[in-house]
N, C-alpha and C. Protein backbone atom coordinates (compact mmCIF):
# COMPACT_ATOMS: atom_id res chain seq x y z
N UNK A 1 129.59 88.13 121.75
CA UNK A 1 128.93 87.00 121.12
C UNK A 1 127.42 87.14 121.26
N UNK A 2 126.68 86.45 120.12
CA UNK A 2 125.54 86.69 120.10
C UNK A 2 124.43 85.45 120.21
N UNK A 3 123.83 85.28 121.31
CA UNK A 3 123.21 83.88 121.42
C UNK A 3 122.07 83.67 120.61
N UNK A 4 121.88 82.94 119.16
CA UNK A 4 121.70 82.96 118.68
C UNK A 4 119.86 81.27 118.80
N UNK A 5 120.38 81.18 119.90
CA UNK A 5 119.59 79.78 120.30
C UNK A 5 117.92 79.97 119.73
N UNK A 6 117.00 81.08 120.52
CA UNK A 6 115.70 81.38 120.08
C UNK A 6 115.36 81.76 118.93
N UNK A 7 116.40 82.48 118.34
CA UNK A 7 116.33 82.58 116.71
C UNK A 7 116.18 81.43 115.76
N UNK A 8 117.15 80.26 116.22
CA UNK A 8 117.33 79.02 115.12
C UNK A 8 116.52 78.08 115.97
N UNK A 9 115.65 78.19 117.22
CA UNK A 9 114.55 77.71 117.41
C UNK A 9 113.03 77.61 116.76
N UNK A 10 113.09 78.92 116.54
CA UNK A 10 111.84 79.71 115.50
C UNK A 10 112.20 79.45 114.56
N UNK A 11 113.30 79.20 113.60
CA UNK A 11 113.49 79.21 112.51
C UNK A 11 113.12 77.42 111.90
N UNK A 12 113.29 76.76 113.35
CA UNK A 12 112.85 75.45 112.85
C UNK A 12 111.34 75.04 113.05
N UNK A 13 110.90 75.97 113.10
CA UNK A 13 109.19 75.83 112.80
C UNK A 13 108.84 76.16 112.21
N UNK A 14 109.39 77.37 111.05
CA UNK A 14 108.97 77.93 110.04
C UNK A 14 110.00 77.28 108.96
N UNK A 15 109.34 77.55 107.65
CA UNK A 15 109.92 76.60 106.48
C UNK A 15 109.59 77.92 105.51
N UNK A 16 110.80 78.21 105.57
CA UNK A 16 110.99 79.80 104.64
C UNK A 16 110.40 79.61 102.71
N UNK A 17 110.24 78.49 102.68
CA UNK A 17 110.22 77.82 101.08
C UNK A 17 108.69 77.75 100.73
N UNK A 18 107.94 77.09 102.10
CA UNK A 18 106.71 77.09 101.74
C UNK A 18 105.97 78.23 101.17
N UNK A 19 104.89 77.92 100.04
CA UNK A 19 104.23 78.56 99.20
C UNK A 19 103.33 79.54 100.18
N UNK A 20 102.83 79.29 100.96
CA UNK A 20 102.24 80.51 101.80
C UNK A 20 103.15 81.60 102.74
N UNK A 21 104.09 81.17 102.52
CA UNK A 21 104.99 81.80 104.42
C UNK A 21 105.45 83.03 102.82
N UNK A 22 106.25 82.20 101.53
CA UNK A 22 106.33 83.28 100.32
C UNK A 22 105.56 84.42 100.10
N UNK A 23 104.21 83.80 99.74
CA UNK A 23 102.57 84.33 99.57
C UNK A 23 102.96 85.87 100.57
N UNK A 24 103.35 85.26 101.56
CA UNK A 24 102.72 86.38 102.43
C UNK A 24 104.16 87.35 102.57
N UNK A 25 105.63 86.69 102.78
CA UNK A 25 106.79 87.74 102.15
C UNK A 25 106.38 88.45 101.42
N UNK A 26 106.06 88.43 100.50
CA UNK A 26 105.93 88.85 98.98
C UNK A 26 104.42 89.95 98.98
N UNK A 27 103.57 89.91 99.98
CA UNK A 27 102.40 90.47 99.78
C UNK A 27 102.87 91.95 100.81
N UNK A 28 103.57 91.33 102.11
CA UNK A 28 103.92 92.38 103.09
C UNK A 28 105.47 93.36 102.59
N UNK A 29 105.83 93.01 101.64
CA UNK A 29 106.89 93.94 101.24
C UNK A 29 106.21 94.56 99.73
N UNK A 30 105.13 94.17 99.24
CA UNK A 30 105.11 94.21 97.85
C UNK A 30 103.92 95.93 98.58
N UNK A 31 103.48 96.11 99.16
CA UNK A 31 101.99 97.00 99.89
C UNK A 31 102.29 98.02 99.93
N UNK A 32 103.55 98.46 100.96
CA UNK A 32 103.54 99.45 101.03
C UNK A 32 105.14 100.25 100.06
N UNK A 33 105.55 99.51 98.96
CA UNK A 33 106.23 99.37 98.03
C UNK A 33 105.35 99.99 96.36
N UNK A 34 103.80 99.34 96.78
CA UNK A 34 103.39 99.67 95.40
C UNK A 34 102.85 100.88 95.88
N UNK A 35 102.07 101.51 97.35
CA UNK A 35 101.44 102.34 97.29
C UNK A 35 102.52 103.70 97.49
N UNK A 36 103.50 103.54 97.69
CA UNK A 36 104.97 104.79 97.70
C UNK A 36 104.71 104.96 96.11
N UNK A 37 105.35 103.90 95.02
CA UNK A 37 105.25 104.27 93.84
C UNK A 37 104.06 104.86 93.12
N UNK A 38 103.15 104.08 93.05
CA UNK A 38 101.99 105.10 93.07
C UNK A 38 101.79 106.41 93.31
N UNK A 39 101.78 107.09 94.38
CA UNK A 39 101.61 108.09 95.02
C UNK A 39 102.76 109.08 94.25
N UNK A 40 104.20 108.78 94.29
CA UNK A 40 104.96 109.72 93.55
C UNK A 40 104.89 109.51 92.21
N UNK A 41 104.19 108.71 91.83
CA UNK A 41 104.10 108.81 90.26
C UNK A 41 102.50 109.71 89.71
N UNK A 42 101.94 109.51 91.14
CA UNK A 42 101.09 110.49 90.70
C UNK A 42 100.96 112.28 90.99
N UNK A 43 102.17 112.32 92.17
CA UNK A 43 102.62 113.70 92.30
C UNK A 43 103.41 113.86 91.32
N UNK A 44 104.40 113.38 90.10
CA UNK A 44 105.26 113.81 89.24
C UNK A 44 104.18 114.05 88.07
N UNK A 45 103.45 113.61 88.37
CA UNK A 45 102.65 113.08 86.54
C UNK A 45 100.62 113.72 87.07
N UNK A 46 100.24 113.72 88.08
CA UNK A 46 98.83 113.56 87.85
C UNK A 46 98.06 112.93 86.66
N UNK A 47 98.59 111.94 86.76
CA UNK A 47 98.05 110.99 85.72
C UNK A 47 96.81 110.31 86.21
N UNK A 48 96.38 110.11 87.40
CA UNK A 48 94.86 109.55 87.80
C UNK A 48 94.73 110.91 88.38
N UNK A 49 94.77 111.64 88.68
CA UNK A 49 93.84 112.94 89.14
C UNK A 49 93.07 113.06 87.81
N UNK A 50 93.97 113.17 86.58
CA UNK A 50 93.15 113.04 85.16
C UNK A 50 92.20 111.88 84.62
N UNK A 51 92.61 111.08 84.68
CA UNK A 51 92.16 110.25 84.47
C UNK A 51 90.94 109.38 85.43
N UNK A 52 90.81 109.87 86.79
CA UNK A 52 89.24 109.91 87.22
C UNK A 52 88.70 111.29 86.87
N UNK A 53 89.35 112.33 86.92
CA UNK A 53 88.63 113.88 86.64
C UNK A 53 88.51 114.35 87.82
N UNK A 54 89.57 113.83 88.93
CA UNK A 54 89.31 114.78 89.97
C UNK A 54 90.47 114.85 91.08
N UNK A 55 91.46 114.94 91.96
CA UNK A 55 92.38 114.42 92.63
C UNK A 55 91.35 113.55 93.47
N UNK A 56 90.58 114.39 94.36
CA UNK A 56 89.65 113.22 95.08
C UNK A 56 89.15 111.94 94.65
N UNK A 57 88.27 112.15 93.88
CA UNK A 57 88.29 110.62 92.92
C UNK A 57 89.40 109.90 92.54
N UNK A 58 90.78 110.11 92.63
CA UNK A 58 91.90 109.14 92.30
C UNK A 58 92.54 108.81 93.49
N UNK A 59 92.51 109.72 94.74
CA UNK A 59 92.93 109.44 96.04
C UNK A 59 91.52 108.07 96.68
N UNK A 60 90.44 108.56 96.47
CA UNK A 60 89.96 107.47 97.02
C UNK A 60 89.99 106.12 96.19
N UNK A 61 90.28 106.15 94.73
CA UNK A 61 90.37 104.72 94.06
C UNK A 61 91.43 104.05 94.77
N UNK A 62 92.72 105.15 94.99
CA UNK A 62 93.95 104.45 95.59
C UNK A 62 93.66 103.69 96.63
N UNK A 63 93.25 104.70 97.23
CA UNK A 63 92.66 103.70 99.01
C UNK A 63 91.89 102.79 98.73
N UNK A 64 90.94 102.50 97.94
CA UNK A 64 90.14 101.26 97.62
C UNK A 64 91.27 100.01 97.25
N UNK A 65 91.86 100.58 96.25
CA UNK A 65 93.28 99.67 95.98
C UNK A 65 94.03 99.39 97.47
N UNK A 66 94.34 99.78 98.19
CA UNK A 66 95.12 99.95 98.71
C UNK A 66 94.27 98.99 100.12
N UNK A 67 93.34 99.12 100.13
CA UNK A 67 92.73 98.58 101.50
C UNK A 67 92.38 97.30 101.07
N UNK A 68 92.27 96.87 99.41
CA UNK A 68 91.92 95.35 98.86
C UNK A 68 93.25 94.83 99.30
N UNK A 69 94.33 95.36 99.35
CA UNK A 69 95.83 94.82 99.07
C UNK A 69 96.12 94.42 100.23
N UNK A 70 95.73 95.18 101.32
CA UNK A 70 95.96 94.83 102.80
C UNK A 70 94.92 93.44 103.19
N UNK A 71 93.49 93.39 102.90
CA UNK A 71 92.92 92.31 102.88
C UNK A 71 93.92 91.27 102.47
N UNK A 72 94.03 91.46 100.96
CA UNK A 72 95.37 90.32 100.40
C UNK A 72 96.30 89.24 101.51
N UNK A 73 97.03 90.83 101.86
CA UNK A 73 98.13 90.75 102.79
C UNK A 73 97.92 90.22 104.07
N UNK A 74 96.89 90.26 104.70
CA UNK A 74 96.52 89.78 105.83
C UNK A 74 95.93 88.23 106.13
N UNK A 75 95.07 87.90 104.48
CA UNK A 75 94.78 86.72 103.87
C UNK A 75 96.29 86.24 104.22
N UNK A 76 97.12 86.61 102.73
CA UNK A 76 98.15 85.65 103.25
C UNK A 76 99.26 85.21 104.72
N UNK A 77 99.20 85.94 105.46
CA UNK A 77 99.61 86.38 106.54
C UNK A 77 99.26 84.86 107.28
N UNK A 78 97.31 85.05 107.71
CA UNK A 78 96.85 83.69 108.18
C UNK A 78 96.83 82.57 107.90
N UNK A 79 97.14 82.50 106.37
CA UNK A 79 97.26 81.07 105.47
C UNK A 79 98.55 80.63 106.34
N UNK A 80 99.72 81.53 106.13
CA UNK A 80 101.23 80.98 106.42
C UNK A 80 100.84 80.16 107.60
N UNK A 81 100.40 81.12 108.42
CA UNK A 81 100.09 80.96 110.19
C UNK A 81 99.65 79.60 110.25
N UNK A 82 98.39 79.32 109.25
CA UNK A 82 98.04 78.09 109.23
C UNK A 82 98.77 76.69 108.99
N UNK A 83 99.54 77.20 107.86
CA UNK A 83 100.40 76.07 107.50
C UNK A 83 101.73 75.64 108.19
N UNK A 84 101.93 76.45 108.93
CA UNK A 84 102.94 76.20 109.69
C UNK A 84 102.42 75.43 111.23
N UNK A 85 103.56 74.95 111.72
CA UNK A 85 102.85 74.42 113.74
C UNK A 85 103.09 75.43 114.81
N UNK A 86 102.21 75.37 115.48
CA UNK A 86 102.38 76.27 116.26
C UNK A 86 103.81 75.86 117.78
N UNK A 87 103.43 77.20 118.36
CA UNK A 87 104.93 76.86 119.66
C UNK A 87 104.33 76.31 120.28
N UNK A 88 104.10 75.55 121.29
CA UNK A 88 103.94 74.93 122.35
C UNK A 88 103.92 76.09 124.19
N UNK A 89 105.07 76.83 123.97
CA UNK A 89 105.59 77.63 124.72
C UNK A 89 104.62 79.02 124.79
N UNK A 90 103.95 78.94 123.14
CA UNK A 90 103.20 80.46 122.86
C UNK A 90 101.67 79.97 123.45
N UNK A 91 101.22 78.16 123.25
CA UNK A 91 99.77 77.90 123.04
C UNK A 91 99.36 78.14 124.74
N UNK A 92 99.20 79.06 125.01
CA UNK A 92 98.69 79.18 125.97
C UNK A 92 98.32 79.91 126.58
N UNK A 93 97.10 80.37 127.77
CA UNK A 93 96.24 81.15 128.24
C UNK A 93 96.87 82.92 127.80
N UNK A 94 98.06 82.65 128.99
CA UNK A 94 98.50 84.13 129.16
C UNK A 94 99.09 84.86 127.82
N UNK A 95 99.36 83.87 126.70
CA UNK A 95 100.16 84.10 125.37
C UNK A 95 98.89 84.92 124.72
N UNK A 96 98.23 84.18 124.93
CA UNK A 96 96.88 84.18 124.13
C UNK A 96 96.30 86.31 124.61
N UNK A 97 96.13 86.11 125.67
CA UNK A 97 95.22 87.30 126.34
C UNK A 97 96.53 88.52 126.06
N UNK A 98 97.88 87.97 126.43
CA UNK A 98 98.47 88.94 125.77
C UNK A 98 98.69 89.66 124.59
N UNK A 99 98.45 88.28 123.39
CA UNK A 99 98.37 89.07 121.95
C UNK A 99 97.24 89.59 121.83
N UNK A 100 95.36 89.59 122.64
CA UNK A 100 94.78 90.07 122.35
C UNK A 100 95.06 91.67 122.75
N UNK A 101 95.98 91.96 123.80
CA UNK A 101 96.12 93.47 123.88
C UNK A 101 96.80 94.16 123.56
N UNK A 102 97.72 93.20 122.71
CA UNK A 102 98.67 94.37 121.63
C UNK A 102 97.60 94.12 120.38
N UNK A 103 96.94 93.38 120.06
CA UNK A 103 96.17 93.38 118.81
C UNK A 103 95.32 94.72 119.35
N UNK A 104 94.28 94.96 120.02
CA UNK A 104 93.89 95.81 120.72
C UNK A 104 94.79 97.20 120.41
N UNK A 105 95.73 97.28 121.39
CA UNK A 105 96.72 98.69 121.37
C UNK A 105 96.90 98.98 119.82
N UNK A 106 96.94 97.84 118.87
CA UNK A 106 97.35 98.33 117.77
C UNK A 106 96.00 98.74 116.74
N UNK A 107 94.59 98.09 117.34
CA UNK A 107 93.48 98.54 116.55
C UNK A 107 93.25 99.81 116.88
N UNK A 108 93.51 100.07 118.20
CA UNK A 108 93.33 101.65 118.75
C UNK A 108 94.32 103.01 118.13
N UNK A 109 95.63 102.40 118.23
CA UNK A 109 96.34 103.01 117.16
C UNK A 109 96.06 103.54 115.15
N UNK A 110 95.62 102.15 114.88
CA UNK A 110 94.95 102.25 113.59
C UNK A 110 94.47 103.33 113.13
N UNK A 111 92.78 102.74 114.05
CA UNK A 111 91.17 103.58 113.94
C UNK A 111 91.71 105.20 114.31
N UNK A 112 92.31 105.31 115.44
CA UNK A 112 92.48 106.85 115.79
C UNK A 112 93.16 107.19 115.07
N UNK A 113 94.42 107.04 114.18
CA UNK A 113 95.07 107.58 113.04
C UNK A 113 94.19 107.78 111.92
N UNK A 114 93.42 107.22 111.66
CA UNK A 114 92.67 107.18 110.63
C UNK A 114 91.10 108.10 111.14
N UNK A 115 90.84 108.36 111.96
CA UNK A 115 89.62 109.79 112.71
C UNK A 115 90.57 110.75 112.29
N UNK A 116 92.09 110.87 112.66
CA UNK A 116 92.64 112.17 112.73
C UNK A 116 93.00 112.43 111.66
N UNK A 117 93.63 111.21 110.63
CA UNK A 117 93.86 112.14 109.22
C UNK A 117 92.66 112.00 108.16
N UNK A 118 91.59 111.43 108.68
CA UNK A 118 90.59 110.96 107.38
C UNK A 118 90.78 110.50 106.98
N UNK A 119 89.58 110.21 105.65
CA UNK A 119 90.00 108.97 104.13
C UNK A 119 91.43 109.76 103.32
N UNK A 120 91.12 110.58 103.01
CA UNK A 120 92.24 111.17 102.21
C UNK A 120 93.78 111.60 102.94
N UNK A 121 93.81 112.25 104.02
CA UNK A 121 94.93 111.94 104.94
C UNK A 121 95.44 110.46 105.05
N UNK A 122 94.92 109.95 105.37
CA UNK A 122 95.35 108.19 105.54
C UNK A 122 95.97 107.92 104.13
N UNK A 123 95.29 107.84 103.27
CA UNK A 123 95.43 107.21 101.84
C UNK A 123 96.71 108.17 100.63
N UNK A 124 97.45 108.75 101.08
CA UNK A 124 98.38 109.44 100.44
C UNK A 124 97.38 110.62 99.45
N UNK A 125 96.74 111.44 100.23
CA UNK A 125 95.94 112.88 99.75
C UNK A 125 97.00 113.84 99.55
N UNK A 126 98.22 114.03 100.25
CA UNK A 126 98.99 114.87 100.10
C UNK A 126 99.64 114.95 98.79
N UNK A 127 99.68 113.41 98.12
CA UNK A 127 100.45 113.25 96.66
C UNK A 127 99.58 113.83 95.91
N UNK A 128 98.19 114.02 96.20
CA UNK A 128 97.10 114.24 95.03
C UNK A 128 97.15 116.01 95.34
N UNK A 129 97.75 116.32 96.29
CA UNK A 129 97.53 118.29 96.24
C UNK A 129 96.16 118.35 97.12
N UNK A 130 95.65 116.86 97.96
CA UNK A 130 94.91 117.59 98.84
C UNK A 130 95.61 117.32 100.40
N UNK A 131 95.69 118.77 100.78
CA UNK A 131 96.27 118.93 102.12
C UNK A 131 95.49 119.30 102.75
N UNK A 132 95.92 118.78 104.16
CA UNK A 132 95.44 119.04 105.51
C UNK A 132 95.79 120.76 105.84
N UNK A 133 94.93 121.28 106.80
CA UNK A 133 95.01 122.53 107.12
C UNK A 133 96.15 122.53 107.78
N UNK A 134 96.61 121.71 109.14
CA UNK A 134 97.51 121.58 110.08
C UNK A 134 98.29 120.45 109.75
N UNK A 135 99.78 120.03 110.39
CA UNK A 135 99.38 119.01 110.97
C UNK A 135 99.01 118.49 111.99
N UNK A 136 98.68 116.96 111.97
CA UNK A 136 98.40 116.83 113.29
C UNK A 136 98.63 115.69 114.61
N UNK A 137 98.56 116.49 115.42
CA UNK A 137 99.43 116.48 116.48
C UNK A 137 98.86 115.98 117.85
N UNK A 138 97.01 115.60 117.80
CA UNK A 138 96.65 114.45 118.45
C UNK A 138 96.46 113.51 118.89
N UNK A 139 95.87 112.75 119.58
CA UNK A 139 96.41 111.39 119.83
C UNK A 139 95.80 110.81 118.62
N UNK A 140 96.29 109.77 118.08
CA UNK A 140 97.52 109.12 118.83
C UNK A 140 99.30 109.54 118.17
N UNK A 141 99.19 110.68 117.34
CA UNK A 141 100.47 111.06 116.39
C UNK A 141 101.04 112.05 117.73
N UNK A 142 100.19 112.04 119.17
CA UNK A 142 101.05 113.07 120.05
C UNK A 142 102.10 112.07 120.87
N UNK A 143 101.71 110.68 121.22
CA UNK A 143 102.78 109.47 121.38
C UNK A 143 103.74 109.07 120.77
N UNK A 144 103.37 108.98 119.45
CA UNK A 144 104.48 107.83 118.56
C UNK A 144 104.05 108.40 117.10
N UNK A 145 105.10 108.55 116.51
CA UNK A 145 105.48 108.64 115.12
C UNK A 145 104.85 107.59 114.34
N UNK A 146 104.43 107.89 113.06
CA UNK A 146 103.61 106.59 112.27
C UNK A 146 102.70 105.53 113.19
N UNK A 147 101.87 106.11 114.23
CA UNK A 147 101.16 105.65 114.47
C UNK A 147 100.10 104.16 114.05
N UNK A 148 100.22 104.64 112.33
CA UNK A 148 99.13 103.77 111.49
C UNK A 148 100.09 102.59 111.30
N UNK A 149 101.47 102.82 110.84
CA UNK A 149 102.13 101.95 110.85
C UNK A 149 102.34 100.71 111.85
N UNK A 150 102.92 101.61 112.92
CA UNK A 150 103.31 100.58 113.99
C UNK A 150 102.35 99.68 115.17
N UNK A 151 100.88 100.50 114.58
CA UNK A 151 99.06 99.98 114.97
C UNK A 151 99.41 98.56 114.26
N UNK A 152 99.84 98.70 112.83
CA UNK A 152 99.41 97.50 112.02
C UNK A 152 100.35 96.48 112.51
N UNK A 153 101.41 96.95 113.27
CA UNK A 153 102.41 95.70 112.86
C UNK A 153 102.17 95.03 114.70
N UNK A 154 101.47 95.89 115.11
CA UNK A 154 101.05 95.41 116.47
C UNK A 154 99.83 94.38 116.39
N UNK A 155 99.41 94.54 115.97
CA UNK A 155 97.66 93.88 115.19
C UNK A 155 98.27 92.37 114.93
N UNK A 156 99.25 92.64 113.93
CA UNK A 156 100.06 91.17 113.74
C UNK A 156 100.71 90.76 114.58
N UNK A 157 101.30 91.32 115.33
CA UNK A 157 102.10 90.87 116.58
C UNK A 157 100.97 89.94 117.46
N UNK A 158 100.30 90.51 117.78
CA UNK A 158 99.10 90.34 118.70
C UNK A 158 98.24 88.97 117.87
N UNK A 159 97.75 88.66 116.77
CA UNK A 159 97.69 88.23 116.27
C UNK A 159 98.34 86.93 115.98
N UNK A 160 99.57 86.99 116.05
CA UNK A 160 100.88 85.96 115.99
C UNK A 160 100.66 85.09 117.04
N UNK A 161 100.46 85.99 118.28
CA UNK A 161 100.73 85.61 119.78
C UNK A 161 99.42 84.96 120.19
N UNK A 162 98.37 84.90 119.31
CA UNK A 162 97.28 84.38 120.01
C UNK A 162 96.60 83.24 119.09
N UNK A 163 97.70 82.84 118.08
CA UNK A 163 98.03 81.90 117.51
C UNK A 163 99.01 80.86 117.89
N UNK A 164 99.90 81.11 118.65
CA UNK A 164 101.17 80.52 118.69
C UNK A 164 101.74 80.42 117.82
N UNK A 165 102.38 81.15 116.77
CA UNK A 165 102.63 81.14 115.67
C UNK A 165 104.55 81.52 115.51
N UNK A 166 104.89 80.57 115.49
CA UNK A 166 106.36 81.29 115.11
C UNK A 166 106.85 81.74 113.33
N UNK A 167 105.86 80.95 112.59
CA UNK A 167 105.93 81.93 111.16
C UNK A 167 105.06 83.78 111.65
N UNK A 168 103.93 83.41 112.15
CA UNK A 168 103.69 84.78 112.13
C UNK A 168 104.46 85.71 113.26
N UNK A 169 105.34 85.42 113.75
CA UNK A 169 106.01 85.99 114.46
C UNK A 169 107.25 86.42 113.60
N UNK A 170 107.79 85.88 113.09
CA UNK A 170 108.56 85.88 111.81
C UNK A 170 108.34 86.88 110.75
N UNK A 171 107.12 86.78 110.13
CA UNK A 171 106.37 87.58 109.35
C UNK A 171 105.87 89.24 109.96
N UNK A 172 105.63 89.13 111.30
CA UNK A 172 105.13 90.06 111.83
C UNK A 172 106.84 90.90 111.31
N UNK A 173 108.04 90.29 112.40
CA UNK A 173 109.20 90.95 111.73
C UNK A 173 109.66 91.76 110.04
N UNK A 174 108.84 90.89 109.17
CA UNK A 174 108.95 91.30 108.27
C UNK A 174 108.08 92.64 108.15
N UNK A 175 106.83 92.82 108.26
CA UNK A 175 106.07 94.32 108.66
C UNK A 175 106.60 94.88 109.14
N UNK A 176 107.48 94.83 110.50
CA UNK A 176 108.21 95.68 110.97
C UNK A 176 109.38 96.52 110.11
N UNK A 177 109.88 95.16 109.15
CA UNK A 177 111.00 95.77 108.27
C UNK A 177 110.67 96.87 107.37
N UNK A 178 109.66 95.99 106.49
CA UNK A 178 109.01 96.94 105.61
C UNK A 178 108.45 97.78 106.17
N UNK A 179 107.88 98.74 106.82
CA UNK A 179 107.63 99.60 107.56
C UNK A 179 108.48 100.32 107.69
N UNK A 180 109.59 99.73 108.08
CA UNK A 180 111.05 101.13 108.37
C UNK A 180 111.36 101.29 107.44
N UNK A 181 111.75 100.69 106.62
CA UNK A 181 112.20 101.06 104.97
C UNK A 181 111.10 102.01 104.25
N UNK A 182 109.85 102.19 104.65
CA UNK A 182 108.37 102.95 103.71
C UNK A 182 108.79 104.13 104.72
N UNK A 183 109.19 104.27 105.84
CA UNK A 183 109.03 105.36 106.54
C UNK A 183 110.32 105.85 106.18
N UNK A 184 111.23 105.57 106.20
CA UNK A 184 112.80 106.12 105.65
C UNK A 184 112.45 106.59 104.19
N UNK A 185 111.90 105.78 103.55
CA UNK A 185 111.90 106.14 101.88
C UNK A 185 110.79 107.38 101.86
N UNK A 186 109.63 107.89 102.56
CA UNK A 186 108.25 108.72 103.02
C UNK A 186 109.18 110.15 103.21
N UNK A 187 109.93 109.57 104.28
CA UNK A 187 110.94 110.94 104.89
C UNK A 187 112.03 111.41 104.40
């Protein structure tokens, strides 16, 4: 049997219907959904390698796209957070200092994924035919697999927690989902 008590606790602070807690479903599954399609539609087709006149020039438009979308996503993320009440159980000191150090662990995760693969490593360069010499195998990709990924969903975690937030705790779950599904569908 499965005690199901803290689940349908959280679930009665969040209101799955409201227009922001949606907003932000819909922004965190829609991200890394449009930038997969993208990317293989532009390894089948080079259709923006042509159409900027360069692979580089269409890898970095992507990432421009791609880093507005996460703004988006993160916008809606805090709206939900807002509109919802917070825990009582989360509003407090040690909740607080704790989500600042997984927000932390996960900015460190981020930024160093992003030194080690660059603008174009980060941003799906490999779909455009520009490759890395190696791969690589520094920190932080010498710890943990998808590093950039599981940075971001820590950021929100951390984030959640220094809100008291049981929608963004909720939501953070949802990053987590979508995340495994982009990394299953990647691999």
């Amino acid at each position: 049997q499965v005690d199901v008590t803290a689940m349908a606790q959280l679930f009665g602070y969040v209101d799955v219907t409201d227009f922001s807690f949606i907003a932000a479903v819909l922004s965190i599954a829609f991200n890394p959904f449009f930038w997969n399609m993208v990317a293989r539609w532009e390894h089948k087709t080079r259709a923006l390698s042509r159409a900027f006149g360069s692979p580089r020039a269409a890898c970095y438009c992507l990432g421009a796209v791609i880093l507005m979308l996460n703004g988006v996503r993160s916008h809606c993320f805090t709206e939900a957070m807002k509109s919802h009440p917070k825990l009582e159980g989360l509003n407090c000191h040690g909740a607080y200092y704790a989500g600042l150090a997984i927000l932390a662990v996960g900015t460190l995760f981020v930024t160093s994924s992003f030194f080690a693969l660059g603008f174009t490593g980060t941003f799906l360069g490999d779909y455009f035919g520009i490759l890395m010499e190696a791969k690589v195998t520094s920190f932080p990709f010498s710890i943990l697999d998808n590093p950039m990924y599981w940075g971001s969903t820590a950021i929100y975690l951390g984030w959640s927690l220094m809100h008291a937030s049981p929608a963004g705790l909720l939501l953070t779950a949802v990053v987590a989902i979508s995340y495994t599904v982009a990394v299953l569908y990647e691999g």
